[in-house]
PDB file of N, CA and C in Angstrom:
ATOM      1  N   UNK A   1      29.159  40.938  22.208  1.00  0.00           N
ATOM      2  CA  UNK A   1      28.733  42.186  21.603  1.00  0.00           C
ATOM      3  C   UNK A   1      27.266  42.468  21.909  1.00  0.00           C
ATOM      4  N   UNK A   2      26.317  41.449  21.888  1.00  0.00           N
ATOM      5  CA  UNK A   2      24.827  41.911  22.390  1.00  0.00           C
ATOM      6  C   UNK A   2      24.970  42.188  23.236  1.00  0.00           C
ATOM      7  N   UNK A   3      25.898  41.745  24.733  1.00  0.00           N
ATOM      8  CA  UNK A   3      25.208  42.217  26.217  1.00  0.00           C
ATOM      9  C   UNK A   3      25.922  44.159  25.861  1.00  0.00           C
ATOM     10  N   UNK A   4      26.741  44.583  24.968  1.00  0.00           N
ATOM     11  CA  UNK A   4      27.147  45.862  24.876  1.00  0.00           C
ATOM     12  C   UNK A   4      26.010  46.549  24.130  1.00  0.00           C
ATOM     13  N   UNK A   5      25.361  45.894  23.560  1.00  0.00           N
ATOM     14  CA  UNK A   5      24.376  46.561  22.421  1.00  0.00           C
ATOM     15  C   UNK A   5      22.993  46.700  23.342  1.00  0.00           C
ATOM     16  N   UNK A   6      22.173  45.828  24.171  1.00  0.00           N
ATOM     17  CA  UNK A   6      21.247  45.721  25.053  1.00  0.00           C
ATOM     18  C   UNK A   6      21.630  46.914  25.892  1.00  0.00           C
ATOM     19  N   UNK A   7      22.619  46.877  26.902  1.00  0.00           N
ATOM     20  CA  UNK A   7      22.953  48.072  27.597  1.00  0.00           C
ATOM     21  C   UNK A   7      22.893  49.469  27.031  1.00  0.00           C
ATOM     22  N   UNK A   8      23.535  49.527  26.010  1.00  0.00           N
ATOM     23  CA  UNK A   8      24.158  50.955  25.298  1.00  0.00           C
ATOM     24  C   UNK A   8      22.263  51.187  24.756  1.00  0.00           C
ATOM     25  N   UNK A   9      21.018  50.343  24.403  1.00  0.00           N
ATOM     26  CA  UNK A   9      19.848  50.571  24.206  1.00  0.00           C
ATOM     27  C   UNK A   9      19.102  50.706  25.300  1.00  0.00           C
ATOM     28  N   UNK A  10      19.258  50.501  26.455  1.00  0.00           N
ATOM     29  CA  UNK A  10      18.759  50.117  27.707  1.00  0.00           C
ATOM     30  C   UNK A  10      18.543  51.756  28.236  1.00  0.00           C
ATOM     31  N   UNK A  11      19.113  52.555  27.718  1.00  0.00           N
ATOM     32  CA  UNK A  11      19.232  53.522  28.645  1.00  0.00           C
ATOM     33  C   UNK A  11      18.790  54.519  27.512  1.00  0.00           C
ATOM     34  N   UNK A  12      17.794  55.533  28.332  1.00  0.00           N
ATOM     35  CA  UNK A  12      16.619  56.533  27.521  1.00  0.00           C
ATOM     36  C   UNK A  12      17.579  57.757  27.078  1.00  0.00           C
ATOM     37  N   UNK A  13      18.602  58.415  28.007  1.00  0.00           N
ATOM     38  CA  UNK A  13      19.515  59.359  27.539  1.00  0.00           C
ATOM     39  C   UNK A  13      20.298  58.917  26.086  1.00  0.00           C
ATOM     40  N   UNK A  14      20.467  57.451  26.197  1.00  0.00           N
ATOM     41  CA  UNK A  14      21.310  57.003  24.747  1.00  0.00           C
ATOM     42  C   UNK A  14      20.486  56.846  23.513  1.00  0.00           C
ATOM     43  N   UNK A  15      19.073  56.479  23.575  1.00  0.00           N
ATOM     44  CA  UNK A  15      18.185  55.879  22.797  1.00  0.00           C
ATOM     45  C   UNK A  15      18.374  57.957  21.878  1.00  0.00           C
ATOM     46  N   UNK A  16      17.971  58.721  23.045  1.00  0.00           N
ATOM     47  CA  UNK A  16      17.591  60.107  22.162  1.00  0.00           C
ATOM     48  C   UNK A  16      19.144  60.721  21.828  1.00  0.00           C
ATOM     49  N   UNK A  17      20.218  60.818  22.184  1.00  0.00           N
ATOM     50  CA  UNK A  17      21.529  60.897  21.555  1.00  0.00           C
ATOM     51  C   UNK A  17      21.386  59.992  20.135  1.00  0.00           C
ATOM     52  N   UNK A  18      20.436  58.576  20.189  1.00  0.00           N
ATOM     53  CA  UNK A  18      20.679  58.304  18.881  1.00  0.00           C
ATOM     54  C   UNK A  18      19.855  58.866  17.528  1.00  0.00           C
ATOM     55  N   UNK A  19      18.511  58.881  18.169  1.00  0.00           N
ATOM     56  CA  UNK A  19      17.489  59.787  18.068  1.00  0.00           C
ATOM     57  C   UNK A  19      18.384  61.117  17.370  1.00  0.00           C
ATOM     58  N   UNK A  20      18.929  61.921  18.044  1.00  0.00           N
ATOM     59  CA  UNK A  20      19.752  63.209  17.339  1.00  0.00           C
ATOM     60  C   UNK A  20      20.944  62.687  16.067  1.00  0.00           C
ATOM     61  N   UNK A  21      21.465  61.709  16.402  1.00  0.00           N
ATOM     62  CA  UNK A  21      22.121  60.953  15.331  1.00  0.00           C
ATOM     63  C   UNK A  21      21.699  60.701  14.200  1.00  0.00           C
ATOM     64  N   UNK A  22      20.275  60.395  14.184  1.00  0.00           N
ATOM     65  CA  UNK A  22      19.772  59.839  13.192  1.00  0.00           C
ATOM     66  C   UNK A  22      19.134  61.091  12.202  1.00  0.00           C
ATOM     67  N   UNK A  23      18.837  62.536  13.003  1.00  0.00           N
ATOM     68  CA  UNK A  23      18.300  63.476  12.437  1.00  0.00           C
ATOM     69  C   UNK A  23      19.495  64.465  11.566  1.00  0.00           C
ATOM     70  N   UNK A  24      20.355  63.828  12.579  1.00  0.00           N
ATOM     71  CA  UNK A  24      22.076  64.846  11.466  1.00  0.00           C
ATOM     72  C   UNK A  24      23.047  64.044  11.854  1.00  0.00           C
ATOM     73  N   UNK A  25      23.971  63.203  10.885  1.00  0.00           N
ATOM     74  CA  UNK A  25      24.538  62.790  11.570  1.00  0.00           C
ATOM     75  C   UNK A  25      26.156  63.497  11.463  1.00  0.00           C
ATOM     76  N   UNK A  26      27.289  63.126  12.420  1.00  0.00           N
ATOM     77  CA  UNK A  26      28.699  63.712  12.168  1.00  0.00           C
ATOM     78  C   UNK A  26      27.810  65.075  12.792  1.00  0.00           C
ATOM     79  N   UNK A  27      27.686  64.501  14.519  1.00  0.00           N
ATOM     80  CA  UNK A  27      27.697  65.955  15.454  1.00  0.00           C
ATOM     81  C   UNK A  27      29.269  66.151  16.152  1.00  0.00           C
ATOM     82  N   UNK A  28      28.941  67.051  16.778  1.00  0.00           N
ATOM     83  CA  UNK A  28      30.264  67.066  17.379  1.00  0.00           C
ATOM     84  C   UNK A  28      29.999  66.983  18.907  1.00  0.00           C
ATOM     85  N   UNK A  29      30.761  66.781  20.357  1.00  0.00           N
ATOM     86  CA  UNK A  29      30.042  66.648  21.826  1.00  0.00           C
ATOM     87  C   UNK A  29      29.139  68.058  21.969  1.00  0.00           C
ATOM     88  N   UNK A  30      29.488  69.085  21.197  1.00  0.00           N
ATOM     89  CA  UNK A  30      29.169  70.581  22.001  1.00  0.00           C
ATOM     90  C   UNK A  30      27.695  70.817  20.886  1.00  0.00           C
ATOM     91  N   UNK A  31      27.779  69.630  19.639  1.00  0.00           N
ATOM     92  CA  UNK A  31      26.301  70.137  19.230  1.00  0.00           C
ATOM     93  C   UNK A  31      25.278  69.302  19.578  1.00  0.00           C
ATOM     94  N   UNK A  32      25.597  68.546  20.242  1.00  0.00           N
ATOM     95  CA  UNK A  32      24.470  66.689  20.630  1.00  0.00           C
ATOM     96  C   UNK A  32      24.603  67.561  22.170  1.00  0.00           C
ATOM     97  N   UNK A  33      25.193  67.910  22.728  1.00  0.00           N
ATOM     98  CA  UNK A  33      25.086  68.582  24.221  1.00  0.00           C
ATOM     99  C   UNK A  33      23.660  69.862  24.032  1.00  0.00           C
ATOM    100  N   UNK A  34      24.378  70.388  22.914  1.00  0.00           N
ATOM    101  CA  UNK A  34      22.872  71.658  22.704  1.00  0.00           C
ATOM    102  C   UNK A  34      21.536  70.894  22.518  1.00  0.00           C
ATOM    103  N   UNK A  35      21.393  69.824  21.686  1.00  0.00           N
ATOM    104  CA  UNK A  35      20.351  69.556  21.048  1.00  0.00           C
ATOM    105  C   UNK A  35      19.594  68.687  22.336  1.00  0.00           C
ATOM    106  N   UNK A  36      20.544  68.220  23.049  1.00  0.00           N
ATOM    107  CA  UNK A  36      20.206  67.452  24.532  1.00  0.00           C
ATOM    108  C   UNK A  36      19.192  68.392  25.389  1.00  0.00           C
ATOM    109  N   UNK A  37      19.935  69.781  25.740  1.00  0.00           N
ATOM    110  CA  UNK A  37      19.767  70.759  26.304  1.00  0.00           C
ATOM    111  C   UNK A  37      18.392  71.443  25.933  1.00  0.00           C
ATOM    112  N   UNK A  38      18.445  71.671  24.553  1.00  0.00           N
ATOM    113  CA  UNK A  38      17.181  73.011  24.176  1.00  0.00           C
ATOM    114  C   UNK A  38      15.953  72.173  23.496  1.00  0.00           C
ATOM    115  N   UNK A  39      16.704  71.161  22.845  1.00  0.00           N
ATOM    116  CA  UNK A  39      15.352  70.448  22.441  1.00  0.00           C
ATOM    117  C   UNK A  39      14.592  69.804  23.432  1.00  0.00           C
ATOM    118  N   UNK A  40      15.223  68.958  24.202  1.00  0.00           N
ATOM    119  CA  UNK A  40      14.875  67.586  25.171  1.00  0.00           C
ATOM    120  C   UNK A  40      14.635  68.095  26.769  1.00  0.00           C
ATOM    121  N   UNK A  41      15.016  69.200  26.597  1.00  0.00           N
ATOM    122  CA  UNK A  41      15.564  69.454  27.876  1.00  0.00           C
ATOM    123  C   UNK A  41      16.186  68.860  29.022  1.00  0.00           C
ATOM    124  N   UNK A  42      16.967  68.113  28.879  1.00  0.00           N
ATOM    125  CA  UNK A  42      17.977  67.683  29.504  1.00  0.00           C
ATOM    126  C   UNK A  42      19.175  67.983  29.906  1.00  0.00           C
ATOM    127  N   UNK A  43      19.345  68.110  31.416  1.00  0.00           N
ATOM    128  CA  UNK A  43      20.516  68.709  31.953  1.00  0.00           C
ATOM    129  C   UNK A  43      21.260  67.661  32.389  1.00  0.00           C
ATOM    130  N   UNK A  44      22.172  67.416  31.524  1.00  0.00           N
ATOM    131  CA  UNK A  44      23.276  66.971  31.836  1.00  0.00           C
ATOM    132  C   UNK A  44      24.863  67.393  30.938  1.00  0.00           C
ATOM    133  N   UNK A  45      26.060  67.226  31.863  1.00  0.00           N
ATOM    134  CA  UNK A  45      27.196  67.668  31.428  1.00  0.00           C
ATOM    135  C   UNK A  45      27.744  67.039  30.154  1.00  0.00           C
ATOM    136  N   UNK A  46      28.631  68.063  29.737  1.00  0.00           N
ATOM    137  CA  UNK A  46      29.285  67.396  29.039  1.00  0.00           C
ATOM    138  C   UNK A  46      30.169  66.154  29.073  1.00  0.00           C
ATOM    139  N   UNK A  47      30.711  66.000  30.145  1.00  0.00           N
ATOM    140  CA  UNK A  47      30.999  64.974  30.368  1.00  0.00           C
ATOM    141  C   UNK A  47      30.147  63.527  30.543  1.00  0.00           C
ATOM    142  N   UNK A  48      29.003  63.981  30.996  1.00  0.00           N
ATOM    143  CA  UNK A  48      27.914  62.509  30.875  1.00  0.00           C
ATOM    144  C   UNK A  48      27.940  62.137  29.722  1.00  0.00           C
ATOM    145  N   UNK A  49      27.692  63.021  28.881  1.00  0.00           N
ATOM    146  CA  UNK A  49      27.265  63.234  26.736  1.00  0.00           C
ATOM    147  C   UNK A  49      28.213  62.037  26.868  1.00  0.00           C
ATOM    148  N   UNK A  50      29.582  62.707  27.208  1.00  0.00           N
ATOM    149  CA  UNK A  50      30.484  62.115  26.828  1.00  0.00           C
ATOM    150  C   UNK A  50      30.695  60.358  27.375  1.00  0.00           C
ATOM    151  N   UNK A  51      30.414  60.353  28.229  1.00  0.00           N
ATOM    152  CA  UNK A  51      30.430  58.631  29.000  1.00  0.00           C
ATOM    153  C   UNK A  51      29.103  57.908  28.090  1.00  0.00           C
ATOM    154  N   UNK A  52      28.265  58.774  27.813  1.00  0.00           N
ATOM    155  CA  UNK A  52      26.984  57.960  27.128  1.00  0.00           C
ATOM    156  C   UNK A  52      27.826  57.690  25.920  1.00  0.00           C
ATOM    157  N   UNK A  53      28.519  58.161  25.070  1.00  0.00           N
ATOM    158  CA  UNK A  53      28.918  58.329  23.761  1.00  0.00           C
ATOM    159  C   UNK A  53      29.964  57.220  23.349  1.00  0.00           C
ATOM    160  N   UNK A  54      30.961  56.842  25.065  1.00  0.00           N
ATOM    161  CA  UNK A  54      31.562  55.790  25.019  1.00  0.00           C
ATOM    162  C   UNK A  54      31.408  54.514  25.237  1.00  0.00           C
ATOM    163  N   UNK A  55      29.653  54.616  25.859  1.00  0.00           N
ATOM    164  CA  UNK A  55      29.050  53.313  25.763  1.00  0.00           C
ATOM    165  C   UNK A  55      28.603  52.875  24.392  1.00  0.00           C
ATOM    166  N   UNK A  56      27.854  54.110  23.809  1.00  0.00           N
ATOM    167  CA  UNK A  56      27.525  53.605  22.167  1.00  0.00           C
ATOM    168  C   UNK A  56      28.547  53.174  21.397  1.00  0.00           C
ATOM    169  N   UNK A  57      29.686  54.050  21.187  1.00  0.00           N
ATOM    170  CA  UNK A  57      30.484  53.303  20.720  1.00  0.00           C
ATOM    171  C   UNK A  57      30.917  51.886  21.437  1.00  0.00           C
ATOM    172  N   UNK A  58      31.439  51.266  22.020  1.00  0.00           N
ATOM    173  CA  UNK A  58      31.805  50.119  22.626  1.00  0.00           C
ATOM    174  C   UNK A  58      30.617  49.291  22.087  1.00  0.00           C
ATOM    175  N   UNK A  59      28.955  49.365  22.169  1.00  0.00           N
ATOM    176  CA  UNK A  59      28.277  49.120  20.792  1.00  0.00           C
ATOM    177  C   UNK A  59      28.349  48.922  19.746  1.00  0.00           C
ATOM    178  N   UNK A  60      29.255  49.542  19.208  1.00  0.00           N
ATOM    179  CA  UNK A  60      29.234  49.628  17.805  1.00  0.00           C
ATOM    180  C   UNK A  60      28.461  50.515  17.119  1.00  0.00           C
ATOM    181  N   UNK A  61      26.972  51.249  18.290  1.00  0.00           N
ATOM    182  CA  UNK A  61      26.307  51.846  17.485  1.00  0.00           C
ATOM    183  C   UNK A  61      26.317  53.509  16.712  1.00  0.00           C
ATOM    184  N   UNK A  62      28.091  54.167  17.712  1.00  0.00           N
ATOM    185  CA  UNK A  62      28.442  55.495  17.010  1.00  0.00           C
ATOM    186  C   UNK A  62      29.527  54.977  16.822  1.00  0.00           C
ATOM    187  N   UNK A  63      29.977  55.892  15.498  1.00  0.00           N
ATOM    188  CA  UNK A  63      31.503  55.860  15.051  1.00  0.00           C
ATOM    189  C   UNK A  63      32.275  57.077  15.247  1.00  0.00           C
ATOM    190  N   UNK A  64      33.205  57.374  16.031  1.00  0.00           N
ATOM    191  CA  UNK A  64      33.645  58.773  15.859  1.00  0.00           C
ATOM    192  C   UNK A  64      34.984  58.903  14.810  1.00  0.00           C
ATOM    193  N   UNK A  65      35.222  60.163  14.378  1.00  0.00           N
ATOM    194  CA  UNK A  65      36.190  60.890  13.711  1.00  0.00           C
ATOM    195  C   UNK A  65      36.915  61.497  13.908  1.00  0.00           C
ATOM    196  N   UNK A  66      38.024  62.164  13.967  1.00  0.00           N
ATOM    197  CA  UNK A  66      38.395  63.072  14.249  1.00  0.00           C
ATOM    198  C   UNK A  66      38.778  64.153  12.938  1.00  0.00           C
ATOM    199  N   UNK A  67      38.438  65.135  12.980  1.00  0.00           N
ATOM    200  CA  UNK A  67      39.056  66.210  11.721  1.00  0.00           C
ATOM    201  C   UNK A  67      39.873  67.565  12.474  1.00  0.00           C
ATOM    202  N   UNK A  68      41.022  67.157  12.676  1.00  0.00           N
ATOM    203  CA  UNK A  68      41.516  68.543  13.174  1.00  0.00           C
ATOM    204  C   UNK A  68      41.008  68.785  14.601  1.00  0.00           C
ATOM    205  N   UNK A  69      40.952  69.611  15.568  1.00  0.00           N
ATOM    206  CA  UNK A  69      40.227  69.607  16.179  1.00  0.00           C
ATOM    207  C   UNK A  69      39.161  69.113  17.073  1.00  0.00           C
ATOM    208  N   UNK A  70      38.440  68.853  15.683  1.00  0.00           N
ATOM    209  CA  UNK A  70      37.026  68.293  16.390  1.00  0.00           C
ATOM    210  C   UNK A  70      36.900  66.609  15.697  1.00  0.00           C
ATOM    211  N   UNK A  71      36.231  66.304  17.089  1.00  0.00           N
ATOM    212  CA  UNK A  71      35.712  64.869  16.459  1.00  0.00           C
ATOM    213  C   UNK A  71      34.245  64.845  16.373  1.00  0.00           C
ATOM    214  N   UNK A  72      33.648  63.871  15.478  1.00  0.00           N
ATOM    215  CA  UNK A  72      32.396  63.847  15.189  1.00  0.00           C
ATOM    216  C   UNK A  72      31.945  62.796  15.237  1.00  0.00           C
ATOM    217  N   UNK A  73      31.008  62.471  15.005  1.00  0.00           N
ATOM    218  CA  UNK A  73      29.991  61.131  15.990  1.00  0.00           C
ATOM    219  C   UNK A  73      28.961  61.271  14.892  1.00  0.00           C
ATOM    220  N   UNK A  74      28.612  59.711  14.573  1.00  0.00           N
ATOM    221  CA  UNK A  74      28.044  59.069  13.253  1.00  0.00           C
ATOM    222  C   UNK A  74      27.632  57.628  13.526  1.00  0.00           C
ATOM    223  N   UNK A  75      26.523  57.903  13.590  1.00  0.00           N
ATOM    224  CA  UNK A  75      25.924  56.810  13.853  1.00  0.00           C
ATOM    225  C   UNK A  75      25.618  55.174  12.954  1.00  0.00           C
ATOM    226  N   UNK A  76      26.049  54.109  13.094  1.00  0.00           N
ATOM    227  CA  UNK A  76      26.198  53.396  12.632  1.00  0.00           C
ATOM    228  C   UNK A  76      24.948  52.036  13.146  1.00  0.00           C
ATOM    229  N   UNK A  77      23.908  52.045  12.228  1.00  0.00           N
ATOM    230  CA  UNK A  77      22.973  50.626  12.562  1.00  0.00           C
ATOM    231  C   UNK A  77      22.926  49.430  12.382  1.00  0.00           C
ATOM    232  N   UNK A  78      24.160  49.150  11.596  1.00  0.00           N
ATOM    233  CA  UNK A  78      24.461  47.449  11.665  1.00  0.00           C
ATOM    234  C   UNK A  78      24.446  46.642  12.869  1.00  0.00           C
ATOM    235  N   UNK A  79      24.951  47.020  13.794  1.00  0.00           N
ATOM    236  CA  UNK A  79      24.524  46.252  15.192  1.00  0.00           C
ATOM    237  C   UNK A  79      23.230  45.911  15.140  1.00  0.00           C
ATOM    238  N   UNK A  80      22.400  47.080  15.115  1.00  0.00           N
ATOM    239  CA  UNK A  80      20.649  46.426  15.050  1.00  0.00           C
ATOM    240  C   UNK A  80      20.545  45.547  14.374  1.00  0.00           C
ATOM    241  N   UNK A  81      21.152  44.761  12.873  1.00  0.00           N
ATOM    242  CA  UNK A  81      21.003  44.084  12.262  1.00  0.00           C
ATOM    243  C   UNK A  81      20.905  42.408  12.922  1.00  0.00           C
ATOM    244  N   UNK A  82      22.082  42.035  14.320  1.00  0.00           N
ATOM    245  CA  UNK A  82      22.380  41.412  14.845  1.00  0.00           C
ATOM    246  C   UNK A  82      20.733  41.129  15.917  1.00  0.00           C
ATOM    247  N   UNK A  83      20.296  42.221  16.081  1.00  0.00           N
ATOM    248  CA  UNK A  83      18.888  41.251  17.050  1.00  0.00           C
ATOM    249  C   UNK A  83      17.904  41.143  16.423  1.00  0.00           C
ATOM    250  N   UNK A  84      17.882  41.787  14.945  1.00  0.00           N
ATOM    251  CA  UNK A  84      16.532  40.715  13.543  1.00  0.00           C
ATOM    252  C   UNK A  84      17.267  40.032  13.363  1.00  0.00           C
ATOM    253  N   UNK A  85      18.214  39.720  13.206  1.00  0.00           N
ATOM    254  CA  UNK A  85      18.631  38.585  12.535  1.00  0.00           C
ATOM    255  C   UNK A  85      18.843  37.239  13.768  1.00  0.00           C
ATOM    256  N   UNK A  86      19.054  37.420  15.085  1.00  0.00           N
ATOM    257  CA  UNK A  86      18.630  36.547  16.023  1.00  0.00           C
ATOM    258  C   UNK A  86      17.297  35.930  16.316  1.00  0.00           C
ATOM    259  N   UNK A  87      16.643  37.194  15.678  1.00  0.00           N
ATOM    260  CA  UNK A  87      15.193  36.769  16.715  1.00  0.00           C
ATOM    261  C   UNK A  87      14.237  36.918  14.822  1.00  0.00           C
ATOM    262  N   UNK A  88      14.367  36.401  13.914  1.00  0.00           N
ATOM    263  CA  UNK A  88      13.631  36.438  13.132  1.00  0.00           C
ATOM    264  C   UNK A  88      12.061  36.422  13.165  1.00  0.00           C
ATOM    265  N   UNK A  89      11.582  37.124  12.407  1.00  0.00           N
ATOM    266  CA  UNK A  89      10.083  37.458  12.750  1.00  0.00           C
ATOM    267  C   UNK A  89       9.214  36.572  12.200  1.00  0.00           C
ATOM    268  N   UNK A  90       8.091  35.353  12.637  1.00  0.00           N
ATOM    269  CA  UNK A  90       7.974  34.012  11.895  1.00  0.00           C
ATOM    270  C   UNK A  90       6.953  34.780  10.581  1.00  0.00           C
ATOM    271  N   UNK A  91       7.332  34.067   9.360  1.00  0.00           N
ATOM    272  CA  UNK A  91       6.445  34.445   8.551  1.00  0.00           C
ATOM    273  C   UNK A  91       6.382  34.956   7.811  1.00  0.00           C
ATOM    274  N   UNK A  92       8.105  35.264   7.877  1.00  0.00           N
ATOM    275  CA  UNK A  92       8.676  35.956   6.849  1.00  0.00           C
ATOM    276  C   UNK A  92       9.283  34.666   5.884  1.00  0.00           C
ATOM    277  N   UNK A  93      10.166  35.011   4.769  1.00  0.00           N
ATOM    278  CA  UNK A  93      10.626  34.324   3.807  1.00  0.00           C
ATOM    279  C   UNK A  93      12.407  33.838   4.583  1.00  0.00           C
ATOM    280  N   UNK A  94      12.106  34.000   5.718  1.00  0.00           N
ATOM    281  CA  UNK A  94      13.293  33.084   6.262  1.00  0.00           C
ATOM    282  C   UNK A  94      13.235  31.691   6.234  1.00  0.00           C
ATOM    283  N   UNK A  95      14.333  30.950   5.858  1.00  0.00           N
ATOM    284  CA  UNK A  95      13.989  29.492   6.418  1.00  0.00           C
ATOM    285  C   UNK A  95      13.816  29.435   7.906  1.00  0.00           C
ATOM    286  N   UNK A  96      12.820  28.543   8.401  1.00  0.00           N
ATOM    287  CA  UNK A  96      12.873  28.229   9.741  1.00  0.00           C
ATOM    288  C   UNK A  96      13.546  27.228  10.285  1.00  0.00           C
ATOM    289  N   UNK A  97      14.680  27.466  10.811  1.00  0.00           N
ATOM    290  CA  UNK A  97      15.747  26.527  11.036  1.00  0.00           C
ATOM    291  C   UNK A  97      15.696  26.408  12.566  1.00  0.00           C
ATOM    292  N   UNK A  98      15.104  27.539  13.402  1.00  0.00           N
ATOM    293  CA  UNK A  98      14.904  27.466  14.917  1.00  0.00           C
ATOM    294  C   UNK A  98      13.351  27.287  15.086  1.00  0.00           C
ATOM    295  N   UNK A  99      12.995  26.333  14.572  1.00  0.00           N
ATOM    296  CA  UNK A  99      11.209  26.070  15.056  1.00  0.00           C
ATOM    297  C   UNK A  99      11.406  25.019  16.896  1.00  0.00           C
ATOM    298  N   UNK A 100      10.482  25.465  17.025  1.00  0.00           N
ATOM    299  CA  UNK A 100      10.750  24.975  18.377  1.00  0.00           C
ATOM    300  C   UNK A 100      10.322  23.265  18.734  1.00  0.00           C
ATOM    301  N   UNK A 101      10.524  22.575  19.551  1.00  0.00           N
ATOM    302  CA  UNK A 101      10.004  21.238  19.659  1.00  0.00           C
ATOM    303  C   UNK A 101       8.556  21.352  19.278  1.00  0.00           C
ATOM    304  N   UNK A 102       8.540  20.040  18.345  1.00  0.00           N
ATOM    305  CA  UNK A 102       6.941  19.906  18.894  1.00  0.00           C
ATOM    306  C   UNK A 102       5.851  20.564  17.445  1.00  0.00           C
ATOM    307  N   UNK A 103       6.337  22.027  17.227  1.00  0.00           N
ATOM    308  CA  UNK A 103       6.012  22.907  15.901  1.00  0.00           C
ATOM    309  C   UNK A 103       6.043  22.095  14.903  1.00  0.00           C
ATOM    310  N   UNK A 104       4.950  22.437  14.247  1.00  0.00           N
ATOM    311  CA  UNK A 104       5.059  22.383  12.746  1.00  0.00           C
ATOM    312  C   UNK A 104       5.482  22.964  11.708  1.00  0.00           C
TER     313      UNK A 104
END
């Protein structure tokens, strides 16, 4: 699941799709395509939206819906939880159970 989560972050078109996620979430492809478009200015198809959208999900980091019609896209940050919680920050009130050789 990290090498899906590194990738699906790796890439600047996905980081601001999440970026728009995070400002409303439960868009639909044709309103994250506008907000791509007029805010960011970014030209790309709907169909890219759409291949970026199936990398996040495969992430874990969008969830889609469907209601009738339309499906909607909702962003979900528990994945992020998975690389603080790998890489703990020293100095916090974690036990240190990964100190390295040698450390005190």
């Amino acid at each position: 699941m990290a090498d899906e989560l590194f990738k699906a972050l790796g890439d600047r078109t996905r980081r601001i799709i999440l970026d728009e996620l995070v400002q409303k979430s439960g868009q639909t492809l044709f309103e994250i395509c506008s907000r791509l478009s007029m805010k960011h200015r970014l030209a790309i198809s709907r169909q890219g939206v759409s291949q970026h959208l199936a990398v996040l999900e495969a992430a874990g980091l969008v969830e889609s819906r469907r209601e009738g019609r339309y499906k909607y896209h909702d962003l979900n940050t528990a994945p992020l939880r998975h690389i603080t919680e790998r890489w703990p920050v020293p100095g916090t009130s974690e036990p240190k159970e990964n100190t390295p050789c040698g450390s005190t």
